[in-house]
N, C-alpha and C. Protein backbone atom coordinates (compact mmCIF):
# COMPACT_ATOMS: atom_id res chain seq x y z
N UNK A 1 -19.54 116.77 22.47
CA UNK A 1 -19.69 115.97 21.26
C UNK A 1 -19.71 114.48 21.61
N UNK A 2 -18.70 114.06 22.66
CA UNK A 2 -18.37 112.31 22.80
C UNK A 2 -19.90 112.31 23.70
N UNK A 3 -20.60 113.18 24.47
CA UNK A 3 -21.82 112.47 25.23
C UNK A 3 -23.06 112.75 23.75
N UNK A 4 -23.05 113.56 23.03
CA UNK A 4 -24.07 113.60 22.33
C UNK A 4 -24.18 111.94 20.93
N UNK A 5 -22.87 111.38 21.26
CA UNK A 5 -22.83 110.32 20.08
C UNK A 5 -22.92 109.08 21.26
N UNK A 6 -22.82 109.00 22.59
CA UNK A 6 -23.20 108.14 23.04
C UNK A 6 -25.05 108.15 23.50
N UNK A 7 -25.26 109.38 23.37
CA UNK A 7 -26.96 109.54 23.38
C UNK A 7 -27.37 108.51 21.83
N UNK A 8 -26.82 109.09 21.35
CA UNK A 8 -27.24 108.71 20.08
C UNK A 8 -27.35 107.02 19.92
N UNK A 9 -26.30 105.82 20.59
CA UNK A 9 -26.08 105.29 20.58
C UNK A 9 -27.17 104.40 20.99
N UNK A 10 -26.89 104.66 22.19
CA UNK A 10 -28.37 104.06 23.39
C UNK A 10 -29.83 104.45 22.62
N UNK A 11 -29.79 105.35 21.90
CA UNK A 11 -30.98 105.28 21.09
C UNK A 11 -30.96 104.15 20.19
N UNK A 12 -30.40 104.14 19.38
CA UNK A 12 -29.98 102.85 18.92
C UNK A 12 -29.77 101.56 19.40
N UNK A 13 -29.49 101.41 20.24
CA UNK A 13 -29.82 100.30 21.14
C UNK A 13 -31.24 99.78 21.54
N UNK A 14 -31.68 100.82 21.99
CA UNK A 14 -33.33 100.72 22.80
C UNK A 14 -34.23 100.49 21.36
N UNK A 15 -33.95 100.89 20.38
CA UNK A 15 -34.95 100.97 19.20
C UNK A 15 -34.87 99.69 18.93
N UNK A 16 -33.77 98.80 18.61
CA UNK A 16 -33.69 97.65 18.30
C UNK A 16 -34.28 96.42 19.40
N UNK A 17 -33.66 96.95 20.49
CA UNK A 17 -34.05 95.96 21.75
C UNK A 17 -36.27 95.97 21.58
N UNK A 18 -36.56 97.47 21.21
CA UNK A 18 -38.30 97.09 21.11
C UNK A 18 -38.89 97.10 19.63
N UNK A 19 -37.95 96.39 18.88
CA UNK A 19 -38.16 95.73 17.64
C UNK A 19 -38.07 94.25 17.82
N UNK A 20 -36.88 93.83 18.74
CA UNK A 20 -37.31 92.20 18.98
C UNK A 20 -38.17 91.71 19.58
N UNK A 21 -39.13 92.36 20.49
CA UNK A 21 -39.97 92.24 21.30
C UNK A 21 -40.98 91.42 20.12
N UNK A 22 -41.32 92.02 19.45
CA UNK A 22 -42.09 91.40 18.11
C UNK A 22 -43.54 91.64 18.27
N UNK A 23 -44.53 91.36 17.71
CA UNK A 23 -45.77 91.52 17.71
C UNK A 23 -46.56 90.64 18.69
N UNK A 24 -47.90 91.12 19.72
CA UNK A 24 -47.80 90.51 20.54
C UNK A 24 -48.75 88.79 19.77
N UNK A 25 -49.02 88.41 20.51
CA UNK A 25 -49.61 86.90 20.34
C UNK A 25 -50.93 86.71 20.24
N UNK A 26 -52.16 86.04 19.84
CA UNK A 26 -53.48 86.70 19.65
C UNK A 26 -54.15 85.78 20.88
N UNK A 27 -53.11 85.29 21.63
CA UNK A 27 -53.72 84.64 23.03
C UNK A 27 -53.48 86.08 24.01
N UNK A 28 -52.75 87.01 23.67
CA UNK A 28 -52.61 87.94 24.33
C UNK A 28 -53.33 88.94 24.56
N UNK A 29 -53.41 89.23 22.95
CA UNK A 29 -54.71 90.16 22.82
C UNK A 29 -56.07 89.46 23.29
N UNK A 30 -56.40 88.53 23.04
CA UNK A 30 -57.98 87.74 22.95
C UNK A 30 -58.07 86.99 24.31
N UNK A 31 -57.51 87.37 24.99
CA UNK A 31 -57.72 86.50 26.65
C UNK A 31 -58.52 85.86 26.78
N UNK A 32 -58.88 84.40 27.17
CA UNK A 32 -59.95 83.70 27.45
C UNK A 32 -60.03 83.59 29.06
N UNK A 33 -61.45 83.15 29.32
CA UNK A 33 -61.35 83.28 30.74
C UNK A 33 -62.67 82.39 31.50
N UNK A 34 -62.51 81.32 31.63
CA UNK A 34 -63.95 80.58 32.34
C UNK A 34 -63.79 79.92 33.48
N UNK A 35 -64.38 80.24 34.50
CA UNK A 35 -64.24 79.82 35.90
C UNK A 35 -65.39 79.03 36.51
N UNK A 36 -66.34 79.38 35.46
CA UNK A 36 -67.68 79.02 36.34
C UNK A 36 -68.07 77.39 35.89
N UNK A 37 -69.49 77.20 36.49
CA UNK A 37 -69.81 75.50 36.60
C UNK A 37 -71.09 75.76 35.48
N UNK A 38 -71.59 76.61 34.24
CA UNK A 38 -72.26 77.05 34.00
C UNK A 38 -72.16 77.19 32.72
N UNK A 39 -72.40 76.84 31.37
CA UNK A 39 -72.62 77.02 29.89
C UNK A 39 -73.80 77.38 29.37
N UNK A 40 -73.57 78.12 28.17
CA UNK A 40 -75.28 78.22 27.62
C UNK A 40 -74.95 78.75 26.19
N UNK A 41 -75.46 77.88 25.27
CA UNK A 41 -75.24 78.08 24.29
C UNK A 41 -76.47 77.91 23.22
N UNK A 42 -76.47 78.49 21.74
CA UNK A 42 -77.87 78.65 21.11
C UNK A 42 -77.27 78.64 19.80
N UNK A 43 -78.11 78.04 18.73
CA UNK A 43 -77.38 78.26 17.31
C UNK A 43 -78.51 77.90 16.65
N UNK A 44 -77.96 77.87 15.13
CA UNK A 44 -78.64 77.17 14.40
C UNK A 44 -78.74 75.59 14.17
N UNK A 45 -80.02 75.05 14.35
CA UNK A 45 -79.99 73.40 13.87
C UNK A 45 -80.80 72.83 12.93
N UNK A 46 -79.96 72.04 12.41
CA UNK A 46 -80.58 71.09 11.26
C UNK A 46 -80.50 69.34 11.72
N UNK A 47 -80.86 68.98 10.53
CA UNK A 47 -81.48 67.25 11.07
C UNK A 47 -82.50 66.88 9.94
N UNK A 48 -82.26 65.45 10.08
CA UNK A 48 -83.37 65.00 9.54
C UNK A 48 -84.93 64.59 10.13
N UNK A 49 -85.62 64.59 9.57
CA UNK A 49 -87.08 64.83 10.66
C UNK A 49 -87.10 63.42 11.21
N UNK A 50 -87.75 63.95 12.23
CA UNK A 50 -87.46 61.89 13.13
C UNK A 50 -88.84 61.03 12.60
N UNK A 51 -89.35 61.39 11.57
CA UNK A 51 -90.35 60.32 11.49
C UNK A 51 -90.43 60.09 9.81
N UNK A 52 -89.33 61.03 8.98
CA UNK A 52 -89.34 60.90 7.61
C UNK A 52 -87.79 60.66 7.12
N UNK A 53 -87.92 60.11 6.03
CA UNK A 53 -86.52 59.05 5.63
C UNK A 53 -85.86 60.20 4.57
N UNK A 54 -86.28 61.22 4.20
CA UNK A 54 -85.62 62.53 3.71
C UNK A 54 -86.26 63.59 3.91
N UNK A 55 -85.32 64.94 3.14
CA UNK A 55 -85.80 66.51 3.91
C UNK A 55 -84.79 66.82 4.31
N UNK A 56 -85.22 67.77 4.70
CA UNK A 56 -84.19 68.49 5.84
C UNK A 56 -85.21 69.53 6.77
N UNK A 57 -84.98 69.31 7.74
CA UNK A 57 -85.51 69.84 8.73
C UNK A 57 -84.24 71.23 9.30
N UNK A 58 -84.85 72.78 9.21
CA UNK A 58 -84.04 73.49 10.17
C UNK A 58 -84.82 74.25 11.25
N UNK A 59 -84.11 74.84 12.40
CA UNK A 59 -84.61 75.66 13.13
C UNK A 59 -83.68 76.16 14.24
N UNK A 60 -83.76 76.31 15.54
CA UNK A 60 -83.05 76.58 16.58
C UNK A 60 -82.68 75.78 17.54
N UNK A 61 -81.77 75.90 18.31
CA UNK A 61 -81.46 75.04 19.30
C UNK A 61 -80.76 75.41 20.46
N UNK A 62 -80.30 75.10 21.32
CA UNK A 62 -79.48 75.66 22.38
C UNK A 62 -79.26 74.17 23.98
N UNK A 63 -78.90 74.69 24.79
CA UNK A 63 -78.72 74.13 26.03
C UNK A 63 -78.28 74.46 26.75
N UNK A 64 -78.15 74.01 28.15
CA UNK A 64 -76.93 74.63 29.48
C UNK A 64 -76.31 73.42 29.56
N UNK A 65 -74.81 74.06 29.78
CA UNK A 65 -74.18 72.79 30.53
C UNK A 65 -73.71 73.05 31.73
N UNK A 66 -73.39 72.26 32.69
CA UNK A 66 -72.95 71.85 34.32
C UNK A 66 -72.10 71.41 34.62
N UNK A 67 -71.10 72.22 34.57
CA UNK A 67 -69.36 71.61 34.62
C UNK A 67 -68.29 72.50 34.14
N UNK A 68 -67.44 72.54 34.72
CA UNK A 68 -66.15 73.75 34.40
C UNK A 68 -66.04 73.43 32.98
N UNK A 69 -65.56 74.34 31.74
CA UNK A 69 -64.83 74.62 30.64
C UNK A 69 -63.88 73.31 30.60
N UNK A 70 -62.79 72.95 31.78
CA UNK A 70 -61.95 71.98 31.51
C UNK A 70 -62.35 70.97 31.97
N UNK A 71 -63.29 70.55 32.74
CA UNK A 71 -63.71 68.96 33.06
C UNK A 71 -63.80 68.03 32.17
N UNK A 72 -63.50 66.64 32.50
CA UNK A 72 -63.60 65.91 31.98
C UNK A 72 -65.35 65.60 31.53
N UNK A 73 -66.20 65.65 32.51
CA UNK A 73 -67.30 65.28 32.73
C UNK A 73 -67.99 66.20 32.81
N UNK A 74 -68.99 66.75 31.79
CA UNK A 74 -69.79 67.65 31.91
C UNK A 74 -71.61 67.21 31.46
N UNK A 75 -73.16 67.57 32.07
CA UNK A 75 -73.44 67.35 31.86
C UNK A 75 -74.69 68.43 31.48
N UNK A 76 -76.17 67.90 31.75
CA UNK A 76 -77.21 69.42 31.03
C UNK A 76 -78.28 69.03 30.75
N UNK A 77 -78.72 69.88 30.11
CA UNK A 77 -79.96 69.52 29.61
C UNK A 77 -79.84 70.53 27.95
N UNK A 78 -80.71 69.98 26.94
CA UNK A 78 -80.66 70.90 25.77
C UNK A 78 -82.39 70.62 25.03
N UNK A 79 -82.33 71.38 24.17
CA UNK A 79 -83.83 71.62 23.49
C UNK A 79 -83.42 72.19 22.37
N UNK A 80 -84.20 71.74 20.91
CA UNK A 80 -84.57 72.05 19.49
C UNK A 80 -85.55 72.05 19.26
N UNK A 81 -85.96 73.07 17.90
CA UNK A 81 -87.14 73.21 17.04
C UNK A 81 -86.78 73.06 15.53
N UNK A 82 -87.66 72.25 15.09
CA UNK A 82 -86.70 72.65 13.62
C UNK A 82 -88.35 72.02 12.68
N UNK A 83 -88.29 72.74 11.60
CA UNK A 83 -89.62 72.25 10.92
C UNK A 83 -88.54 71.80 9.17
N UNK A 84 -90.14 71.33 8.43
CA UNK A 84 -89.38 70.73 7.39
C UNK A 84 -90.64 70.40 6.33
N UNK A 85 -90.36 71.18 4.90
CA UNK A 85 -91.93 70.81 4.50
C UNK A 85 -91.49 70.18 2.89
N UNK A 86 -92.27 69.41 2.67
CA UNK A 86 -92.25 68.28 1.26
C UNK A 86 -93.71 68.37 0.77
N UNK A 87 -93.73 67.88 -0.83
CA UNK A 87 -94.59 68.22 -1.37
C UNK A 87 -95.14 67.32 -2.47
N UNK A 88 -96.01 66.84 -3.17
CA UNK A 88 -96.12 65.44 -3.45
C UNK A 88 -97.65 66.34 -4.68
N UNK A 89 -97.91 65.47 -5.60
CA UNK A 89 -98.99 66.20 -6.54
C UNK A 89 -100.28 66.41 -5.85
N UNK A 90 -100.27 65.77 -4.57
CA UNK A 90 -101.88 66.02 -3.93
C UNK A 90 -101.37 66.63 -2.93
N UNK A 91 -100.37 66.59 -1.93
CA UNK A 91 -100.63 66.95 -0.77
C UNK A 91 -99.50 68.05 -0.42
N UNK A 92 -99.44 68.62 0.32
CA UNK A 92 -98.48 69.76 0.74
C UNK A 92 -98.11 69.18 2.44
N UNK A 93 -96.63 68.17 2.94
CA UNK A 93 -96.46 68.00 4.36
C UNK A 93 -96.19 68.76 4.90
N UNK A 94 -96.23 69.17 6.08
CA UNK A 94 -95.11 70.60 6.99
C UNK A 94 -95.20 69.46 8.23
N UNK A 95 -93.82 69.05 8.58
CA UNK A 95 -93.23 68.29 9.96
C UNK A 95 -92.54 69.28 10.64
N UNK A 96 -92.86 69.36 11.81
CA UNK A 96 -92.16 69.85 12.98
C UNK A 96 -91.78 68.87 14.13
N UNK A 97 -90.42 68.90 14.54
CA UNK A 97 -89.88 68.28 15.82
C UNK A 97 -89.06 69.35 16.99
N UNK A 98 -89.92 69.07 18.45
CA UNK A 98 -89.22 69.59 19.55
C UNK A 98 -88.76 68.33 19.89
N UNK A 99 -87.24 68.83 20.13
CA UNK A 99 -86.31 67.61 20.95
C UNK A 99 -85.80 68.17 22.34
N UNK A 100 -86.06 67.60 23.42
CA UNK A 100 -86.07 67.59 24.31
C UNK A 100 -85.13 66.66 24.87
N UNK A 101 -83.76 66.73 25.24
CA UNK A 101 -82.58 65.79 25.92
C UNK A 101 -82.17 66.17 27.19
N UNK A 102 -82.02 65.01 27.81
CA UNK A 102 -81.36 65.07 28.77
C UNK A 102 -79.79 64.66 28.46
N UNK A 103 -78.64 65.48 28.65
CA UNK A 103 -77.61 65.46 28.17
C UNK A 103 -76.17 65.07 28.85
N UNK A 104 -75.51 64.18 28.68
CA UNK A 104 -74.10 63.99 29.60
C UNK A 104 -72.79 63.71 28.34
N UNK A 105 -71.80 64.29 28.60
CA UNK A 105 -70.38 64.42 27.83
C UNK A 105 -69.22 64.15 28.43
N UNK A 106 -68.19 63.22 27.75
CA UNK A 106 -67.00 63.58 27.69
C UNK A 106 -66.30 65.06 27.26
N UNK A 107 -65.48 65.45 27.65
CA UNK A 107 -64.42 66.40 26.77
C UNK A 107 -63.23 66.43 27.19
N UNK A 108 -62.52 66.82 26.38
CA UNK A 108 -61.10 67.06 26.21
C UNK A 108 -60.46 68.37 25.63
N UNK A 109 -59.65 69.25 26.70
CA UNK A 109 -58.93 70.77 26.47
C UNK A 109 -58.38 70.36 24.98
N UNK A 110 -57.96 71.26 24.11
CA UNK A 110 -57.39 70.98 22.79
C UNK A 110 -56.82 72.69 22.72
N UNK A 111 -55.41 73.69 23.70
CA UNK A 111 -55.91 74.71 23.27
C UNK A 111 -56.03 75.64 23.74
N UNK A 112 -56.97 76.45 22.65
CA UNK A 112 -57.97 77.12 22.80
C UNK A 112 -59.32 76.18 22.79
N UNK A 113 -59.73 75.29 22.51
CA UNK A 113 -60.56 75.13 22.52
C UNK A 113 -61.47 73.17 23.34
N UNK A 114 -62.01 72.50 22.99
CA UNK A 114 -62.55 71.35 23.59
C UNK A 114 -63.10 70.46 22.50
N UNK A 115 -62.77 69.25 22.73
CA UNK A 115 -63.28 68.32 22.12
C UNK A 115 -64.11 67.37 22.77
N UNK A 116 -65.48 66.94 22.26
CA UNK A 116 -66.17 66.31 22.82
C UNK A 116 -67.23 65.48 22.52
N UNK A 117 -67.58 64.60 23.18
CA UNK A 117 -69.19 63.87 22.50
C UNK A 117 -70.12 63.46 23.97
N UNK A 118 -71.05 63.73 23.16
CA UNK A 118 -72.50 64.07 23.94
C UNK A 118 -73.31 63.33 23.50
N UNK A 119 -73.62 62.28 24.61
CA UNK A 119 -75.38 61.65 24.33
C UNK A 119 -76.12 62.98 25.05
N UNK A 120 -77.19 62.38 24.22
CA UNK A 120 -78.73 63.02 24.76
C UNK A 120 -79.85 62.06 25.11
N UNK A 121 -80.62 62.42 25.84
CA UNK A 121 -81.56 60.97 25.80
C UNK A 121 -83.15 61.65 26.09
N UNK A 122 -84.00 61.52 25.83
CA UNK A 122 -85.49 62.05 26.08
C UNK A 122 -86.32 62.05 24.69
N UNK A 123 -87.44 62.89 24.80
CA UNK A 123 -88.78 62.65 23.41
C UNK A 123 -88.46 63.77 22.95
N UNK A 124 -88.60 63.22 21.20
CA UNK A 124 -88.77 64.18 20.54
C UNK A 124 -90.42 64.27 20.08
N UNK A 125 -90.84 65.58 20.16
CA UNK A 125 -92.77 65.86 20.06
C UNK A 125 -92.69 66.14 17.93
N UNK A 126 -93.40 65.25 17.55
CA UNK A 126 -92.97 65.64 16.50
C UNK A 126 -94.77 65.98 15.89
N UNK A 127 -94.54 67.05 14.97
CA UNK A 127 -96.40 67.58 15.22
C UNK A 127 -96.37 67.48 13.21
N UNK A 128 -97.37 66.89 12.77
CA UNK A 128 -97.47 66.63 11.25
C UNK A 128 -98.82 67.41 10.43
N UNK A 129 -98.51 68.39 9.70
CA UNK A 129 -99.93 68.74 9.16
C UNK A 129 -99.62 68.52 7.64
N UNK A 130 -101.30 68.13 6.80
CA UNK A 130 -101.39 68.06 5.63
C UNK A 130 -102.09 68.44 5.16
N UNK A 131 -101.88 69.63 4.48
CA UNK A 131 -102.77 69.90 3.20
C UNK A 131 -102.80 69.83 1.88
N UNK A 132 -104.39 69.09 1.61
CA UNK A 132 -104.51 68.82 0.07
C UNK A 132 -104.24 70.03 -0.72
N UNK A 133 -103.39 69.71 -1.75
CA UNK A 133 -102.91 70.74 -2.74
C UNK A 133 -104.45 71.61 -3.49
N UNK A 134 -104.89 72.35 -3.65
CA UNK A 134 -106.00 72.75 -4.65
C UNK A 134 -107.33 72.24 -3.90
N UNK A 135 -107.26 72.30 -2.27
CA UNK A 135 -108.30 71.43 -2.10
C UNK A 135 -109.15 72.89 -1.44
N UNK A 136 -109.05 73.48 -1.36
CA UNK A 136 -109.73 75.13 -1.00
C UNK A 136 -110.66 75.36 -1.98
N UNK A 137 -109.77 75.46 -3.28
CA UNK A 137 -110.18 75.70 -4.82
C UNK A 137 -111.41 74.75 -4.90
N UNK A 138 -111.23 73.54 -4.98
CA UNK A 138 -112.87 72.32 -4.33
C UNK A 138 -113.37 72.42 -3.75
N UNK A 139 -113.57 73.34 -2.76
CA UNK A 139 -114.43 73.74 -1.69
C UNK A 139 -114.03 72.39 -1.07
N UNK A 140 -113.29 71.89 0.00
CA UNK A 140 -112.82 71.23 1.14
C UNK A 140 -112.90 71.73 1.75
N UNK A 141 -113.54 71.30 2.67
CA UNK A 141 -113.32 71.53 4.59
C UNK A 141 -113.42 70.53 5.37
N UNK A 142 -112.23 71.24 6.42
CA UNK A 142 -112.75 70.54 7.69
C UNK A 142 -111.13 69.28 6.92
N UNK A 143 -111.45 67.72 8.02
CA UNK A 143 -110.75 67.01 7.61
C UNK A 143 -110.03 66.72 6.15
N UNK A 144 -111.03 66.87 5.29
CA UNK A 144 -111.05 66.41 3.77
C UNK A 144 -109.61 67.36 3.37
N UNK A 145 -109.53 68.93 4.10
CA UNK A 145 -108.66 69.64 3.30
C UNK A 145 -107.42 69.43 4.08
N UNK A 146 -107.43 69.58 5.28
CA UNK A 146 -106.39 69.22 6.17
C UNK A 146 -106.61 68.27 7.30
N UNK A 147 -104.89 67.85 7.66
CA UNK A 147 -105.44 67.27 8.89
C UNK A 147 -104.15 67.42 9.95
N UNK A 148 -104.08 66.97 11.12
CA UNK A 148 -102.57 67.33 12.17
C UNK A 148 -102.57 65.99 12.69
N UNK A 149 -101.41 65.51 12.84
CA UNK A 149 -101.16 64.91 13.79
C UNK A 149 -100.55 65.07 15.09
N UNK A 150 -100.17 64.51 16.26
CA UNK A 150 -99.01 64.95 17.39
C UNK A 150 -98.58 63.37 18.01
N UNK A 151 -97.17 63.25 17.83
CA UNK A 151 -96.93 61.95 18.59
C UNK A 151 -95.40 62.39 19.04
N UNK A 152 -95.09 61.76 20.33
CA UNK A 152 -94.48 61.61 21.36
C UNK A 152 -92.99 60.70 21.23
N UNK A 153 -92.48 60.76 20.95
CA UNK A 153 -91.71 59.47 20.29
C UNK A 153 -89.94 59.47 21.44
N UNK A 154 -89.87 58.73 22.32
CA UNK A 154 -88.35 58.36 22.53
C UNK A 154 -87.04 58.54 21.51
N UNK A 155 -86.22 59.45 21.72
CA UNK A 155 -85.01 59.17 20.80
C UNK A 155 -83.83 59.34 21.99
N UNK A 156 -82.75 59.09 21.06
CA UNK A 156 -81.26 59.55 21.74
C UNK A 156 -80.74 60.26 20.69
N UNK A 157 -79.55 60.90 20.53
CA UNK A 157 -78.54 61.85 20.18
C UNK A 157 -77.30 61.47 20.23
N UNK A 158 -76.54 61.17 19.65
CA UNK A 158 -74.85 60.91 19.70
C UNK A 158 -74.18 61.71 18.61
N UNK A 159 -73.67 62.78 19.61
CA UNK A 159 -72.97 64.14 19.11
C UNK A 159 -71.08 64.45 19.38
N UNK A 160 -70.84 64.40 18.36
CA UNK A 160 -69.33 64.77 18.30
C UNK A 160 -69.93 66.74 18.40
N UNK A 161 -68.72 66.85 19.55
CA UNK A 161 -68.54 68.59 19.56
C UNK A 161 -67.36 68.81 19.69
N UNK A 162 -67.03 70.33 19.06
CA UNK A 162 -65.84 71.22 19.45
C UNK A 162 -66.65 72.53 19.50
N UNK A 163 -65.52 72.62 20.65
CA UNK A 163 -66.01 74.50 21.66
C UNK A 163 -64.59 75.20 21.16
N UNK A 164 -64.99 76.32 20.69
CA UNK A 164 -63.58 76.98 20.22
C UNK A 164 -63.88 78.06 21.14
N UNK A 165 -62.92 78.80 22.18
CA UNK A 165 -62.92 79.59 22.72
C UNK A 165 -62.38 81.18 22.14
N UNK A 166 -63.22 82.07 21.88
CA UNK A 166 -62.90 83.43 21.10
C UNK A 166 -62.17 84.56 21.95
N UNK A 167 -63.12 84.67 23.52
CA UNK A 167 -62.49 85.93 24.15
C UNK A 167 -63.20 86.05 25.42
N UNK A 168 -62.41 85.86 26.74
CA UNK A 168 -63.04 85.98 27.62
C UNK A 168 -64.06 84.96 27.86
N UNK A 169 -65.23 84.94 28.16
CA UNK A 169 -66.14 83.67 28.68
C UNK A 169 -67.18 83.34 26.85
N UNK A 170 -66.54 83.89 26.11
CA UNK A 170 -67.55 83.85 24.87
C UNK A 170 -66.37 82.56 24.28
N UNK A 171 -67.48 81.72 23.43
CA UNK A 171 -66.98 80.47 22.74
C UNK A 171 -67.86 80.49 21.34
N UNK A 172 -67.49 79.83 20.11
CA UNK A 172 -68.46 79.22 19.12
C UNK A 172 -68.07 77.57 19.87
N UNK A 173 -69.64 76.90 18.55
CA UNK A 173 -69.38 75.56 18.79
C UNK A 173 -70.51 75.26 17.72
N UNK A 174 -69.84 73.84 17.35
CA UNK A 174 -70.01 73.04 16.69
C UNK A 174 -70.25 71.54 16.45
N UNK A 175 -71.27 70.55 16.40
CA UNK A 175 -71.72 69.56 16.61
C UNK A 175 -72.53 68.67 15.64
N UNK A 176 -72.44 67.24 15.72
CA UNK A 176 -73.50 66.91 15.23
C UNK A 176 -73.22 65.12 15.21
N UNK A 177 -74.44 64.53 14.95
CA UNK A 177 -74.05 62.91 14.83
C UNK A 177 -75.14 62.28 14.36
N UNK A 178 -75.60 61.09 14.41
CA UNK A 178 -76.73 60.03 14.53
C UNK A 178 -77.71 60.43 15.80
N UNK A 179 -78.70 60.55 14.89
CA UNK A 179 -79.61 60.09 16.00
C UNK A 179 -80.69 59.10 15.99
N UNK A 180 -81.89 58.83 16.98
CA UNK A 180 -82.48 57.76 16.40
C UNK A 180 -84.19 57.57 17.56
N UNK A 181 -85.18 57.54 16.90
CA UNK A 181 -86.43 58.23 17.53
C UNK A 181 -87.18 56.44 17.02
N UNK A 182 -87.80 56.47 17.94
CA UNK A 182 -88.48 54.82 18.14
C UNK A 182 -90.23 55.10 17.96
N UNK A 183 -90.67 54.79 16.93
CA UNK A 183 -92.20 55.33 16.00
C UNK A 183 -92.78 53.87 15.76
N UNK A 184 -94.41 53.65 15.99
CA UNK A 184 -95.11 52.61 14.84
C UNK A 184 -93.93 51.56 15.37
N UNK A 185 -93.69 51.05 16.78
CA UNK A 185 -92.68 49.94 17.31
C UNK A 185 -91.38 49.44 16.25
N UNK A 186 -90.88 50.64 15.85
CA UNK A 186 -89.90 50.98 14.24
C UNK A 186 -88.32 52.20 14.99
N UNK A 187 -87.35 51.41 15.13
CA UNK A 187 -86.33 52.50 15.30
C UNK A 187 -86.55 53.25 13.49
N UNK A 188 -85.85 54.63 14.02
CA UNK A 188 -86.10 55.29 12.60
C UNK A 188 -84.60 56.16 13.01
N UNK A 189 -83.73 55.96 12.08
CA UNK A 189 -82.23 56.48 12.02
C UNK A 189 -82.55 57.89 11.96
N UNK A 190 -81.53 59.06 12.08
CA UNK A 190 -81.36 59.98 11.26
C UNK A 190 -80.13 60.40 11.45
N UNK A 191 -80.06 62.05 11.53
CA UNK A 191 -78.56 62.96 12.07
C UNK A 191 -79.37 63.93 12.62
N UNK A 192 -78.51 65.00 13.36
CA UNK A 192 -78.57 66.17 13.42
C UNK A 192 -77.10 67.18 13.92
N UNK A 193 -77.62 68.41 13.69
CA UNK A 193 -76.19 69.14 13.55
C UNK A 193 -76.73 70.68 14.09
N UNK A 194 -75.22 71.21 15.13
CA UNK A 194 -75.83 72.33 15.46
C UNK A 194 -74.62 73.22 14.92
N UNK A 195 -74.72 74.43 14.97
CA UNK A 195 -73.38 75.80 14.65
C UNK A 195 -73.98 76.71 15.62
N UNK A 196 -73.32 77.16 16.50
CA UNK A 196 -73.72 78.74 17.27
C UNK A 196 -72.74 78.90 18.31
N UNK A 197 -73.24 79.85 18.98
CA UNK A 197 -72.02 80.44 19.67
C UNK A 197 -72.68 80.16 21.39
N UNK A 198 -71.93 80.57 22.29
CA UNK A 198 -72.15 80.35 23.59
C UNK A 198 -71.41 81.34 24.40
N UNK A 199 -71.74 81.20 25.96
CA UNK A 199 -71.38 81.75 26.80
C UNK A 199 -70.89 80.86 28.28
N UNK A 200 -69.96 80.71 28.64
CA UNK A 200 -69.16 80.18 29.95
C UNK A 200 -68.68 80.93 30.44
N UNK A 201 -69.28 81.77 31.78
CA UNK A 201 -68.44 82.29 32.64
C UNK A 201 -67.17 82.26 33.33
């Protein structure tokens, strides 16, 4: 009887001792893990079109970056597409811009995750078509109904980012700032902004 109430006891003991243990931690469960010199990330982007003073322009975007997860100094290259169409009683616009940067950053660990800002520097190709509203219906052709443009234009990028790290080498991220594309010997302001997720080995 006295060993079956000290069994009993130590049960009681041990039950409590893996009740304080407590629930584990979600850095525990969700392990992060990046070793490599290597980023690549893709999302959705928006902006304003670099050659029009409203709109909204959306499309895709992405980049690599070149530098550990915790460096101070990381740098890359990145690329966007994003179109944007307005409409006026005669004419129907559709603007498209590829941005093309060459890219270098600060950052800072926060974490789980990084804080950071990123110039970009290179041309954005920005391609312009117009068609007259009802101008088919008139029998138009040729120039009269539509027309394209393509011009080449210098900009930069100044981007506030945060990298939130989810699990293992997978991250989201988030960005966006001023930018500013040089047209017709005319700086022309805007923004742009990215959301998507990534990969760091």
């Amino acid at each position: 009887m006295r060993q079956l109430a000290l069994a009993a006891l130590l049960s009681v003991f041990d039950a409590s001792g893996a009740r304080a243990e407590g629930p584990r931690l979600a850095d525990d469960r969700w392990p992060v893990q990046s070793t490599g010199r290597l980023g690549v990330d893709l999302g959705l982007s928006v902006g304003l079109p670099a050659t029009w003073q409203t709109g909204l322009g959306t499309g895709v975007g992405g980049g690599i970056t070149i530098g550990r997860a915790q460096s101070l100094f990381v740098w890359g290259v990145r690329a966007s597409w994003s179109t944007a169409t307005e409409s006026s009683l005669a004419w129907t616009v559709t603007h498209q811009d590829i941005r093309l940067r060459a890219a270098a950053g600060l950052q800072r660990a926060a974490g789980r995750g990084t804080l950071g800002l990123r110039l970009g520097v290179g041309p954005t190709v920005a391609h312009e078509t117009r068609t007259r509203n009802q101008g088919a219906r008139a029998g138009l052709t040729g120039s009269d109904l539509q027309t394209s443009t393509f011009a080449t234009l210098p900009a930069a990028d100044l981007e506030a980012v945060v990298n939130v790290r989810v699990a293992g080498p997978w991250f989201l991220t988030v960005g966006g700032g001023p930018s500013l594309a040089l047209a017709d010997g005319s700086a022309h302001g805007g923004w742009t902004a990215q959301l998507g997720a990534g990969w760091w080995p």
